[in-house]
N, C-alpha and C. Protein backbone atom coordinates (compact mmCIF):
# COMPACT_ATOMS: atom_id res chain seq x y z
N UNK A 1 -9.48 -26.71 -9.10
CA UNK A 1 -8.42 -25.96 -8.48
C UNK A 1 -9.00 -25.06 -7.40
N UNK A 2 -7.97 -24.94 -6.09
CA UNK A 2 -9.21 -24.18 -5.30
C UNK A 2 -8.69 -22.62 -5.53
N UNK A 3 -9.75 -21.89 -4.98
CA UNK A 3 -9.50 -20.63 -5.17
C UNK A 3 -8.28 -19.82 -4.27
N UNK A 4 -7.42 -19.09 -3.98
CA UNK A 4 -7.01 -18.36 -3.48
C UNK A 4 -7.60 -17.04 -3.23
N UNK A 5 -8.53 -16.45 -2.24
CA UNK A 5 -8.60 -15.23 -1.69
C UNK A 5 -8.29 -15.32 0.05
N UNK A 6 -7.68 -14.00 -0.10
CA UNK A 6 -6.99 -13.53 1.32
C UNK A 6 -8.02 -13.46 2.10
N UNK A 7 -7.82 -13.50 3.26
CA UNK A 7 -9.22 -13.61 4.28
C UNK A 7 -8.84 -12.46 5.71
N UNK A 8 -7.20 -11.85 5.60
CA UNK A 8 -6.67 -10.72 6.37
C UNK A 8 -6.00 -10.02 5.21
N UNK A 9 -5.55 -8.46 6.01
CA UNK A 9 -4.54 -8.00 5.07
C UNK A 9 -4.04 -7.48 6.18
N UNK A 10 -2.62 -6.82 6.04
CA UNK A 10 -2.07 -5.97 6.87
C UNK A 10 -1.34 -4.99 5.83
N UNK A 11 -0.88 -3.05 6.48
CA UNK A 11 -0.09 -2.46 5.86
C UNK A 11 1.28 -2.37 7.00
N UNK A 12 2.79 -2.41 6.01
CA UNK A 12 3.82 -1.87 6.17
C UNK A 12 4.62 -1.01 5.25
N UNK A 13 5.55 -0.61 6.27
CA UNK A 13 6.38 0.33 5.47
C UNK A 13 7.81 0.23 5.61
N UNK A 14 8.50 0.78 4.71
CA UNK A 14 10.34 0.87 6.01
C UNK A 14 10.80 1.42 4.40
N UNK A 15 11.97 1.45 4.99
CA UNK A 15 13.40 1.86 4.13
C UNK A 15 15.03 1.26 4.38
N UNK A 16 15.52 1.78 3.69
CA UNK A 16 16.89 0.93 3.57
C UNK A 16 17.86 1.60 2.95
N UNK A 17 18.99 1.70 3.20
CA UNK A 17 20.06 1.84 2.90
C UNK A 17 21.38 1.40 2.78
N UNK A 18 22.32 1.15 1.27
CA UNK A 18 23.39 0.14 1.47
C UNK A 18 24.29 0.93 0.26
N UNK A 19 25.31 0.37 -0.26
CA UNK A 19 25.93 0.84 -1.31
C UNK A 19 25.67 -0.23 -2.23
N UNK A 20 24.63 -1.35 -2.05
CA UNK A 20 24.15 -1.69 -3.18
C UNK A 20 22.17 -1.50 -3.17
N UNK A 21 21.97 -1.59 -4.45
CA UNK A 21 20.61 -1.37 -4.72
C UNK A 21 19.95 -2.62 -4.30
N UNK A 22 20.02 -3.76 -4.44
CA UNK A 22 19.29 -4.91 -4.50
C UNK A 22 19.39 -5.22 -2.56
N UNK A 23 20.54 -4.65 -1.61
CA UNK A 23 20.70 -4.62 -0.69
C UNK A 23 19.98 -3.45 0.51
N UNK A 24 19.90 -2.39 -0.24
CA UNK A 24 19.19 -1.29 -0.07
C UNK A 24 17.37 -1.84 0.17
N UNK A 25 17.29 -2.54 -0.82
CA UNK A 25 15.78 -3.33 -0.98
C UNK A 25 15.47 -4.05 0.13
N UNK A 26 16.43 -5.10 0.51
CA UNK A 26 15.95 -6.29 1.66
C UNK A 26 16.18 -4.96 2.80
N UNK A 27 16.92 -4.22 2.94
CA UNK A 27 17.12 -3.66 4.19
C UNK A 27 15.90 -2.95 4.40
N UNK A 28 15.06 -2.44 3.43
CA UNK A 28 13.68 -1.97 3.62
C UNK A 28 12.65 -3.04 3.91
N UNK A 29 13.14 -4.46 3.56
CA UNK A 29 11.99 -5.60 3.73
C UNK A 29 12.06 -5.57 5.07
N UNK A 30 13.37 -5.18 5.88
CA UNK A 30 13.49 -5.93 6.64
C UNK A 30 13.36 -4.66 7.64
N UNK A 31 13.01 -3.54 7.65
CA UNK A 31 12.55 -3.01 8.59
C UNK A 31 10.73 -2.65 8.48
N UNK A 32 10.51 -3.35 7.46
CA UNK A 32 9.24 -3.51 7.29
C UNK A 32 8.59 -4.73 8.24
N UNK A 33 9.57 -5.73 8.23
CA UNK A 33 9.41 -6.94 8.64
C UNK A 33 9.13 -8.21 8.03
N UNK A 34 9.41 -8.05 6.42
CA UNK A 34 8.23 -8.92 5.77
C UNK A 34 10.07 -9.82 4.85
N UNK A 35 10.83 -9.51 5.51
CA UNK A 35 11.83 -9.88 5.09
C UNK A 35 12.00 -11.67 4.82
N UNK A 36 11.52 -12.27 5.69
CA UNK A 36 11.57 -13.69 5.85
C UNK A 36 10.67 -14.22 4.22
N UNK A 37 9.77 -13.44 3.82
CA UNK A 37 8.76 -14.29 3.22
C UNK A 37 9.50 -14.37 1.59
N UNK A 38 8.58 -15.23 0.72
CA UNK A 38 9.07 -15.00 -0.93
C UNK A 38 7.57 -14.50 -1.37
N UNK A 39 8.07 -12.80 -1.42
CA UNK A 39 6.84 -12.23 -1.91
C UNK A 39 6.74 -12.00 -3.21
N UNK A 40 5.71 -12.28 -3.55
CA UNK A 40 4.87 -12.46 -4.73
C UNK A 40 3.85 -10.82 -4.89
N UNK A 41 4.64 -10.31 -5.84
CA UNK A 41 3.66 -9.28 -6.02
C UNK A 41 1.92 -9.39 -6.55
N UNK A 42 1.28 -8.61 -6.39
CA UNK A 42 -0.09 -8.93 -6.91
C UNK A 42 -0.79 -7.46 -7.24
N UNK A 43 -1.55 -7.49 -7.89
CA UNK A 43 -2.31 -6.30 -8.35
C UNK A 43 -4.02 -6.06 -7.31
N UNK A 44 -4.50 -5.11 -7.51
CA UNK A 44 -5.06 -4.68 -6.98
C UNK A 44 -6.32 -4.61 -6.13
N UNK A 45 -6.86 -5.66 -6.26
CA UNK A 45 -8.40 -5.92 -5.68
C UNK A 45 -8.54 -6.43 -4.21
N UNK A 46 -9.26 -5.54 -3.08
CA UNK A 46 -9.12 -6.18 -1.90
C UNK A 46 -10.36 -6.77 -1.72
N UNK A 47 -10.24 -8.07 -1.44
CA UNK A 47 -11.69 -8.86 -1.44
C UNK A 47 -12.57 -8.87 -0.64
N UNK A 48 -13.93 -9.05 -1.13
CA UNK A 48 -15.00 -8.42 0.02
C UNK A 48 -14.54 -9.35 1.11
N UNK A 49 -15.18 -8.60 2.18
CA UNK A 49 -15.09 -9.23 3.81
C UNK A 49 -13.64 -9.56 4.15
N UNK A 50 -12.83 -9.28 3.67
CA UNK A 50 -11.31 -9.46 4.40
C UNK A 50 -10.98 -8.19 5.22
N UNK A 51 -10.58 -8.59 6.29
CA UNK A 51 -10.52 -8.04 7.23
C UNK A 51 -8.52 -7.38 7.45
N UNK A 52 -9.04 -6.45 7.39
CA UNK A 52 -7.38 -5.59 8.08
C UNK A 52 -7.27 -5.80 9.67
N UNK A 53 -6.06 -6.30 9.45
CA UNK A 53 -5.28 -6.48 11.05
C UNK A 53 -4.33 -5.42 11.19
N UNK A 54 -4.47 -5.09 12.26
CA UNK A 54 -2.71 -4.84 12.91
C UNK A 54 -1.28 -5.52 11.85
N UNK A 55 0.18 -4.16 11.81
CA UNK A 55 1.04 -4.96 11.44
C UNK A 55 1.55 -5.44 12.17
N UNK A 56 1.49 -5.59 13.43
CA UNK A 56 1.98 -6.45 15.13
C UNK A 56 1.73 -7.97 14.56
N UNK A 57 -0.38 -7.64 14.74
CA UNK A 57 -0.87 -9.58 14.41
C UNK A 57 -0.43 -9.77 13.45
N UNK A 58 -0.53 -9.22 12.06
CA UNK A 58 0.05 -9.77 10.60
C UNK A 58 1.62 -10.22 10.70
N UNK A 59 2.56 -9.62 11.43
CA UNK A 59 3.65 -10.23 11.59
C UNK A 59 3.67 -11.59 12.12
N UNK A 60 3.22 -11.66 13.18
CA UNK A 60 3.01 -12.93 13.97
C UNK A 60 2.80 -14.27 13.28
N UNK A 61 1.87 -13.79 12.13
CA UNK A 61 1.68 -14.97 11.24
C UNK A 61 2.43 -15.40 10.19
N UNK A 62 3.59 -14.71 10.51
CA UNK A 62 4.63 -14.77 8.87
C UNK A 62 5.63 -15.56 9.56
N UNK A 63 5.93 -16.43 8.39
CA UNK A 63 7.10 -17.91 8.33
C UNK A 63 8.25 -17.92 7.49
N UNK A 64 9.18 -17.84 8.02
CA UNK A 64 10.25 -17.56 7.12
C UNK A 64 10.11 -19.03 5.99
N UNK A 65 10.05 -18.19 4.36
CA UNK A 65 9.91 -18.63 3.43
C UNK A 65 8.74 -19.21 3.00
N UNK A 66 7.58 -18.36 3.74
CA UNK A 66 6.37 -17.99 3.54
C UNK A 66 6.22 -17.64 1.90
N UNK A 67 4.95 -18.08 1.18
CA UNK A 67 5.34 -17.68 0.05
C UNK A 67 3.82 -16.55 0.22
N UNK A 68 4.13 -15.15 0.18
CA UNK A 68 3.21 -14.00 0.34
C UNK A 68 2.86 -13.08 -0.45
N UNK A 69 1.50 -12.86 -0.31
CA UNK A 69 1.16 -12.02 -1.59
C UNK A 69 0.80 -10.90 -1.19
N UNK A 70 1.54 -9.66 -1.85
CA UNK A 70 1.77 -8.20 -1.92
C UNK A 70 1.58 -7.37 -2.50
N UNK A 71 0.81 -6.35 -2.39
CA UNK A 71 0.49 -5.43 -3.01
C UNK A 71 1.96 -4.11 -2.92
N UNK A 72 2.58 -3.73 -3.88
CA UNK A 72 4.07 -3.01 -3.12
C UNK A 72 4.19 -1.98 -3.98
N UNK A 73 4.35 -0.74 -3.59
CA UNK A 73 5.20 0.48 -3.91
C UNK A 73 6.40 0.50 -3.89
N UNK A 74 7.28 0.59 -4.48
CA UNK A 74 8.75 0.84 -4.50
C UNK A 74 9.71 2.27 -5.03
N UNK A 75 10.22 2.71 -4.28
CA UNK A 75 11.34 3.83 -5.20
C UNK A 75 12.37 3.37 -4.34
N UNK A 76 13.61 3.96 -4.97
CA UNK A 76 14.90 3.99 -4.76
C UNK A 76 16.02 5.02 -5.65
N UNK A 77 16.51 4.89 -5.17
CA UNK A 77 17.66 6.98 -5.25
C UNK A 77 19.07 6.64 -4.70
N UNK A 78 20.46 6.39 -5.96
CA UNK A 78 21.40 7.02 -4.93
C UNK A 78 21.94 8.18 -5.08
N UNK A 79 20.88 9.07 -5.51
CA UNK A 79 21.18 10.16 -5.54
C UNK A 79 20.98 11.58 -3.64
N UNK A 80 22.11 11.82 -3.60
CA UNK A 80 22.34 12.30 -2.15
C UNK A 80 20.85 13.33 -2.39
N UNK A 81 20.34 13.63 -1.10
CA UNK A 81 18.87 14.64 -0.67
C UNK A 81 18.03 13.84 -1.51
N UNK A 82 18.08 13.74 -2.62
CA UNK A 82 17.02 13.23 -3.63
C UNK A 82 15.32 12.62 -2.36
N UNK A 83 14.19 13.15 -2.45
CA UNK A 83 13.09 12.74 -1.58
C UNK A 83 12.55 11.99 -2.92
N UNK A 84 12.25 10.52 -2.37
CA UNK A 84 11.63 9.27 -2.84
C UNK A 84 10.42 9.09 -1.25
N UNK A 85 9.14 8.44 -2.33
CA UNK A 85 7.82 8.02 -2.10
C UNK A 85 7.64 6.68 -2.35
N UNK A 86 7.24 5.99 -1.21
CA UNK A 86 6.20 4.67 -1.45
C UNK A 86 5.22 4.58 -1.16
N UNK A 87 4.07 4.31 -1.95
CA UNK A 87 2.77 4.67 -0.83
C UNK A 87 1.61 3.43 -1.88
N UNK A 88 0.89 3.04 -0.73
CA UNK A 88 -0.34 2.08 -1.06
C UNK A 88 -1.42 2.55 -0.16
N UNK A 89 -2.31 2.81 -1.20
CA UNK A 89 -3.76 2.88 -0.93
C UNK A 89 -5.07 2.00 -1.07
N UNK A 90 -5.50 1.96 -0.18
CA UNK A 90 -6.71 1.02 -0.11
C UNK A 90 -8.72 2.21 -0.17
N UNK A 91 -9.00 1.51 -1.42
CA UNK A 91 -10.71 2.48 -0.88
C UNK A 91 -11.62 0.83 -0.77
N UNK A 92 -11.66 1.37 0.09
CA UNK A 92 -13.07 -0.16 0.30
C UNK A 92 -14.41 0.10 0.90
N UNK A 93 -15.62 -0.51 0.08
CA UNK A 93 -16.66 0.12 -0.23
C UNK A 93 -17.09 -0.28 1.56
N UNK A 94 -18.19 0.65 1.97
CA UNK A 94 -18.98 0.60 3.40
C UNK A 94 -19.61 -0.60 3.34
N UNK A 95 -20.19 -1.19 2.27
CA UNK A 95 -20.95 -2.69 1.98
C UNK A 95 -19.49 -3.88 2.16
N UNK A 96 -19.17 -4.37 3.03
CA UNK A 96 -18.18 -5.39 3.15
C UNK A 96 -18.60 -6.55 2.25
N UNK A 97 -19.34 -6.50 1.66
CA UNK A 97 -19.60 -7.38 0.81
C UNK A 97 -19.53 -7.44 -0.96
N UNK A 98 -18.54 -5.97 -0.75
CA UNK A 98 -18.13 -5.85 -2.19
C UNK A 98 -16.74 -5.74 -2.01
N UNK A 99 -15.95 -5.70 -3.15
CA UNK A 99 -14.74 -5.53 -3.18
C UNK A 99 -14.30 -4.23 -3.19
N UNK A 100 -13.01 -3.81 -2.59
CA UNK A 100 -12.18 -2.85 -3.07
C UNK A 100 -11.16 -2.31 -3.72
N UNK A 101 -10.62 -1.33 -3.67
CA UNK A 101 -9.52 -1.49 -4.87
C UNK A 101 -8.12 -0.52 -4.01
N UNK A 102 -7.28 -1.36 -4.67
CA UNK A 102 -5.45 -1.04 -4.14
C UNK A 102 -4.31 -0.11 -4.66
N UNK A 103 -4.40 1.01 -4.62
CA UNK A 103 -3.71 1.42 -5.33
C UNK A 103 -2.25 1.71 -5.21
N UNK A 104 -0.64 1.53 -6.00
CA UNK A 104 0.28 1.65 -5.80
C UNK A 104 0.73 2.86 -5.51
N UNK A 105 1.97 3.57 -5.38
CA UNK A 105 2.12 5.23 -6.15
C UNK A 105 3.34 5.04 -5.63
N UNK A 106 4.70 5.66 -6.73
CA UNK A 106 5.89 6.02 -6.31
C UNK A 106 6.05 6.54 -6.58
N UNK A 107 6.75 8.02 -5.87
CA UNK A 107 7.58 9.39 -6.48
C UNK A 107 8.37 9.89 -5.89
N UNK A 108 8.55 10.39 -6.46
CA UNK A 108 10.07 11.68 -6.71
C UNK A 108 9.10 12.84 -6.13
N UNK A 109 10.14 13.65 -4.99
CA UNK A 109 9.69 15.17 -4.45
C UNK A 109 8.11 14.70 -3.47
N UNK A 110 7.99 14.18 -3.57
CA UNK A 110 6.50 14.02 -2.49
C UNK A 110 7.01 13.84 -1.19
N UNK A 111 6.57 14.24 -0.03
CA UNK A 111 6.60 13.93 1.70
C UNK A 111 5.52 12.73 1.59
N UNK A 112 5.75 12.61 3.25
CA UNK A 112 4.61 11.18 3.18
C UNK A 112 3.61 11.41 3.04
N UNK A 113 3.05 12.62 3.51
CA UNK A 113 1.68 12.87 3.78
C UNK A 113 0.94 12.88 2.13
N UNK A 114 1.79 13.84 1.39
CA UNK A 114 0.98 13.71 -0.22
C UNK A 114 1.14 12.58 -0.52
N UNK A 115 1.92 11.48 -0.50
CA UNK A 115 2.22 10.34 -1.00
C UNK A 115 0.86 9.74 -0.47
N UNK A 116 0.51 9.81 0.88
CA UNK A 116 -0.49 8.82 1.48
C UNK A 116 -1.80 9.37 0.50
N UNK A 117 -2.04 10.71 0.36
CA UNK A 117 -3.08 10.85 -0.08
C UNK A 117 -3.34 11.06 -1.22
N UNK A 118 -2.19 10.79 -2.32
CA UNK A 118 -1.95 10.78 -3.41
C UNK A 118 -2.63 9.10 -3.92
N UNK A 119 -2.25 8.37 -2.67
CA UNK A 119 -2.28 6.65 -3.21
C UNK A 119 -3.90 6.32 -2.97
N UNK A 120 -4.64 7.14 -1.89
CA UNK A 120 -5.69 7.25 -1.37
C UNK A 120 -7.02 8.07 -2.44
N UNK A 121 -6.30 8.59 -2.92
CA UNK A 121 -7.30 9.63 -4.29
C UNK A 121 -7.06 8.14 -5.48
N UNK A 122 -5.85 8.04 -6.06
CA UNK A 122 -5.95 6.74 -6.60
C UNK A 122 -6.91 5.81 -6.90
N UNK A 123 -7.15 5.37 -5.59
CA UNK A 123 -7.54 4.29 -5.18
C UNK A 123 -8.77 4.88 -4.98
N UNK A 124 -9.62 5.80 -4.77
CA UNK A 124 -10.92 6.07 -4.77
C UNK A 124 -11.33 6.11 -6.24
N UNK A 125 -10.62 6.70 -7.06
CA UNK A 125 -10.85 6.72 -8.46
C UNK A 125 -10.69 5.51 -9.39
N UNK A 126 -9.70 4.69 -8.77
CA UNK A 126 -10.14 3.40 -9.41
C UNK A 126 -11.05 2.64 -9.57
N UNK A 127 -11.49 2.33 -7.66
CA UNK A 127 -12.80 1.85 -7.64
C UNK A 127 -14.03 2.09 -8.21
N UNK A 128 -13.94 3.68 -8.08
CA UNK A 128 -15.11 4.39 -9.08
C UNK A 128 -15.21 3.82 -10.22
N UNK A 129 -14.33 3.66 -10.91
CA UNK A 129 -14.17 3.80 -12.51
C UNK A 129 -14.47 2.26 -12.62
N UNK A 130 -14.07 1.28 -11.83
CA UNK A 130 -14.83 0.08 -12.08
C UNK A 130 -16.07 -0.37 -11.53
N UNK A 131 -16.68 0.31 -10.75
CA UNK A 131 -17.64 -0.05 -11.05
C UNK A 131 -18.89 1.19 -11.48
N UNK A 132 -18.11 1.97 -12.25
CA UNK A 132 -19.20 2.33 -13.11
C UNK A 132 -19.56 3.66 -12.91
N UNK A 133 -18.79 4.30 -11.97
CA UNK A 133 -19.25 5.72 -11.18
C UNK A 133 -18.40 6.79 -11.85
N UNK A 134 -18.69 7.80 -11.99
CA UNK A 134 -18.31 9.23 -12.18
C UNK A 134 -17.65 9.89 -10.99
N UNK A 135 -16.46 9.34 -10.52
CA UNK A 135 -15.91 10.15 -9.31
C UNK A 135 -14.78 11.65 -9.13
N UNK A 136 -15.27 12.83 -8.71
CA UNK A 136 -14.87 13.72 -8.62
C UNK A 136 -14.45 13.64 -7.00
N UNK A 137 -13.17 13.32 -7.13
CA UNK A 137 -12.61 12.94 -5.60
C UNK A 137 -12.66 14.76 -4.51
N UNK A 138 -12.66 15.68 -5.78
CA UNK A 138 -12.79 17.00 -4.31
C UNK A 138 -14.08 17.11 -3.95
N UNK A 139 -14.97 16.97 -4.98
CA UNK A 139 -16.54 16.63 -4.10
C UNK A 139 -16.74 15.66 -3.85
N UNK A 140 -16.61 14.36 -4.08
CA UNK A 140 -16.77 13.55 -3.27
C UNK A 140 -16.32 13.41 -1.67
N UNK A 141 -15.15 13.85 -1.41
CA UNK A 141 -14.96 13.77 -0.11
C UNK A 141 -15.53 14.57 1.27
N UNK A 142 -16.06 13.05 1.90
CA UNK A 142 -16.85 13.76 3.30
C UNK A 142 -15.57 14.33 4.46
N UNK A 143 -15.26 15.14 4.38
CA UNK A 143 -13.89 15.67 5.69
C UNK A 143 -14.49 14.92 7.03
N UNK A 144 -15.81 16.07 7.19
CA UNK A 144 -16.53 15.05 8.64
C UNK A 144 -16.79 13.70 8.65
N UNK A 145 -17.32 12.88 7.61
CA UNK A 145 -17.53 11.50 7.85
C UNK A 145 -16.14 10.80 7.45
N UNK A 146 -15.40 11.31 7.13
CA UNK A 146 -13.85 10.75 6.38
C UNK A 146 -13.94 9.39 5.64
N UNK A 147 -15.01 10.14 4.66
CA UNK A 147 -15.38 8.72 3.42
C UNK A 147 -15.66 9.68 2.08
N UNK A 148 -16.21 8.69 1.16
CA UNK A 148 -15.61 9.22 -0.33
C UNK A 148 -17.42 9.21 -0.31
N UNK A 149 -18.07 10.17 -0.50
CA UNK A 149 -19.38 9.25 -1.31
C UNK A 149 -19.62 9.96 -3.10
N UNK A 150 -20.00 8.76 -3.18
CA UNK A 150 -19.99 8.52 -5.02
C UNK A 150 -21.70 8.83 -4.79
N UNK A 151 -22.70 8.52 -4.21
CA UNK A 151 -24.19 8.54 -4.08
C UNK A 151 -24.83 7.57 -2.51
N UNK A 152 -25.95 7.49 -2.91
CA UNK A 152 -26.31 7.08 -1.27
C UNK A 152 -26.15 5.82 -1.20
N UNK A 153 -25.72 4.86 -2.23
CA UNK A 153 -25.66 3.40 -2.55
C UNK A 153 -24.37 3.23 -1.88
N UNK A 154 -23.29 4.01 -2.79
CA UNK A 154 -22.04 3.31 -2.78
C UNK A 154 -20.79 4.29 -2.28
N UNK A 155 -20.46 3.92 -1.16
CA UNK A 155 -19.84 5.04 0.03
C UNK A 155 -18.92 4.21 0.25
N UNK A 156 -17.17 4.77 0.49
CA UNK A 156 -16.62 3.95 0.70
C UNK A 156 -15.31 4.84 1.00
N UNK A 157 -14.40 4.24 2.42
CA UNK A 157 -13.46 4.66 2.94
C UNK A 157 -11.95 4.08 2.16
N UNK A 158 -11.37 5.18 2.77
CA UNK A 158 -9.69 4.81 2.37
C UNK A 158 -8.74 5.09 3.21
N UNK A 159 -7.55 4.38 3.02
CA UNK A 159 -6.50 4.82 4.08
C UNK A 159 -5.37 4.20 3.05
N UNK A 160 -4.20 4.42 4.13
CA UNK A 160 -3.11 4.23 3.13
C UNK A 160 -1.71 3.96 4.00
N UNK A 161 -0.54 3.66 3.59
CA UNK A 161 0.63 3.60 4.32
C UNK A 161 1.24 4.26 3.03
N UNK A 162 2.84 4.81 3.97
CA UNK A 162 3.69 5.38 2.70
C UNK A 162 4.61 5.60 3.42
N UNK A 163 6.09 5.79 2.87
CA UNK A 163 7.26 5.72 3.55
C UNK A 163 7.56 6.63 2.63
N UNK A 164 8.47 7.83 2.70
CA UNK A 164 8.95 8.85 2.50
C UNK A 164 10.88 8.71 2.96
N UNK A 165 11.86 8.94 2.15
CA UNK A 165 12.83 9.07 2.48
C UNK A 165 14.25 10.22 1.85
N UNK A 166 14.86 11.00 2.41
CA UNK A 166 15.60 11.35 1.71
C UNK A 166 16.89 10.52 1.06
N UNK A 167 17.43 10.46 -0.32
CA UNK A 167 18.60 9.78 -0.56
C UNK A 167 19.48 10.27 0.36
N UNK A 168 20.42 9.31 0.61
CA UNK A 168 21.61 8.96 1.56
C UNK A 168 22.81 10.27 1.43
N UNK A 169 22.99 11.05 2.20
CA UNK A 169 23.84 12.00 2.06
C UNK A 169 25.44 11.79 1.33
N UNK A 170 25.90 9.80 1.19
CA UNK A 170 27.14 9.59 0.84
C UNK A 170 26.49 8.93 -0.37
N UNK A 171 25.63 8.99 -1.00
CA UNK A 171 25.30 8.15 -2.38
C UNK A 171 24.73 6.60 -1.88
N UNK A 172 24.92 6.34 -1.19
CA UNK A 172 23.93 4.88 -0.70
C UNK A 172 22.36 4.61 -1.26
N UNK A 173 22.29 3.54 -1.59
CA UNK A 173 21.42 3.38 -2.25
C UNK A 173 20.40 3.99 -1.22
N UNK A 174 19.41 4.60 -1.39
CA UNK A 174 17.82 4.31 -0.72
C UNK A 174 16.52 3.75 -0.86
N UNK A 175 16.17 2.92 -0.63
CA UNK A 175 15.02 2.15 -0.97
C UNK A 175 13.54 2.68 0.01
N UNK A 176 12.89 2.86 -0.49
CA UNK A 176 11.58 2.59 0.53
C UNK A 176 10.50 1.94 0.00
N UNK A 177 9.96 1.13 0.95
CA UNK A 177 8.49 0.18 0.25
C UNK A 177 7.25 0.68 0.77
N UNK A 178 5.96 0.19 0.83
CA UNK A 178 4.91 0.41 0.86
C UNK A 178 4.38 -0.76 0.68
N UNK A 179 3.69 -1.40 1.66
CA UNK A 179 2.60 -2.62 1.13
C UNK A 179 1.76 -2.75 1.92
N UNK A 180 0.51 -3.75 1.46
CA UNK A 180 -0.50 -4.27 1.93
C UNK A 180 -0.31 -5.97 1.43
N UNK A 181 -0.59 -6.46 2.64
CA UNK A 181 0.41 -7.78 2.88
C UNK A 181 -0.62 -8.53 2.91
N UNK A 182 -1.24 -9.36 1.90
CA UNK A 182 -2.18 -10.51 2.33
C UNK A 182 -1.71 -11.63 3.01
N UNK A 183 -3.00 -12.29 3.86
CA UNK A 183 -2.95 -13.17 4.16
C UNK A 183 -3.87 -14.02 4.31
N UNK A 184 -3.83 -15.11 3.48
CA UNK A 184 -4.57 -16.48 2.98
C UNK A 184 -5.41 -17.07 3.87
N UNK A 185 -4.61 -17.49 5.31
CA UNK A 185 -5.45 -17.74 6.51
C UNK A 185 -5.56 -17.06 7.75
């Protein structure tokens, strides 16, 4: 059987709004852009040497009824003001030749900015923890080099996307997503 690993990734984001929930959802696919595909959620590991694109090029390569694999944050609220979070984080080690790790995060009361760096601490602490490290993400973080270091071996950056939305002032559903969008070829 052959293997499946992604060889690009891309991040998006969006939101949506409808007076139904399941409609509320595509309307966030679809200002995300990833609306055409049948996405397949997936868990967390970004594989060594895959390379992040642009969500411009990563669009370009999507086929309606594409079958795509996603890493995805989700909330949704039809509750009016109610602030909903989607956010995905990526830490991937400075050695491109190891893997990294993906982390989800959805909440209630977060802006984007904690959301991004909420999914981004995550995701540094995951990686840590698998492979073996003791990570204290407030000392670990370099501000000036804007990387995590665990020791002089194993150093490794993060970033993140996240969509932030308030619920719909008339009760409409709100959806927002978060993903990191593989892609196979």
């Amino acid at each position: 059987m052959e293997k499946i690993i992604p060889q690009r990734m891309f991040f998006t984001k969006g939101v949506g709004y409808h007076q139904n929930k399941l409609q509320s959802f595509e309307l966030a696919l679809r200002d995300a852009g990833i609306e055409i595909c049948n996405i397949v959620t997936i868990s967390s590991i970004f594989p060594p040497a895959c390379k992040i694109i642009s969500k411009r090029e990563g669009l370009k390569n999507l086929v309606p009824g594409q079958v795509t694999f996603v890493v995805m944050a989700r909330e949704n609220t039809n509750e009016p003001s109610r602030l909903i979070s989607a956010a995905v984080g990526l830490a991937q080690p400075v050695n491109r030749k190891q893997y990294g790790y993906i982390s989800e995060h959805h909440a209630f009361g977060q802006k984007t900015r904690q959301a991004k760096d909420f999914a981004e601490d995550l995701a540094a602490t995951m990686l840590a923890s698998t492979l073996g490290i003791e990570l204290n993400i407030d000392k670990a973080w370099d501000e000036r080099k804007q990387l995590y270091v665990a020791d002089k071996k194993r150093q490794f950056t993060s970033r993140s996307v996240a969509q932030s939305a308030y619920g719909h002032r008339d009760g409409l559903w709100t959806t927002v997503v978060a993903c990191a969008v593989m892609l196979i070829s």
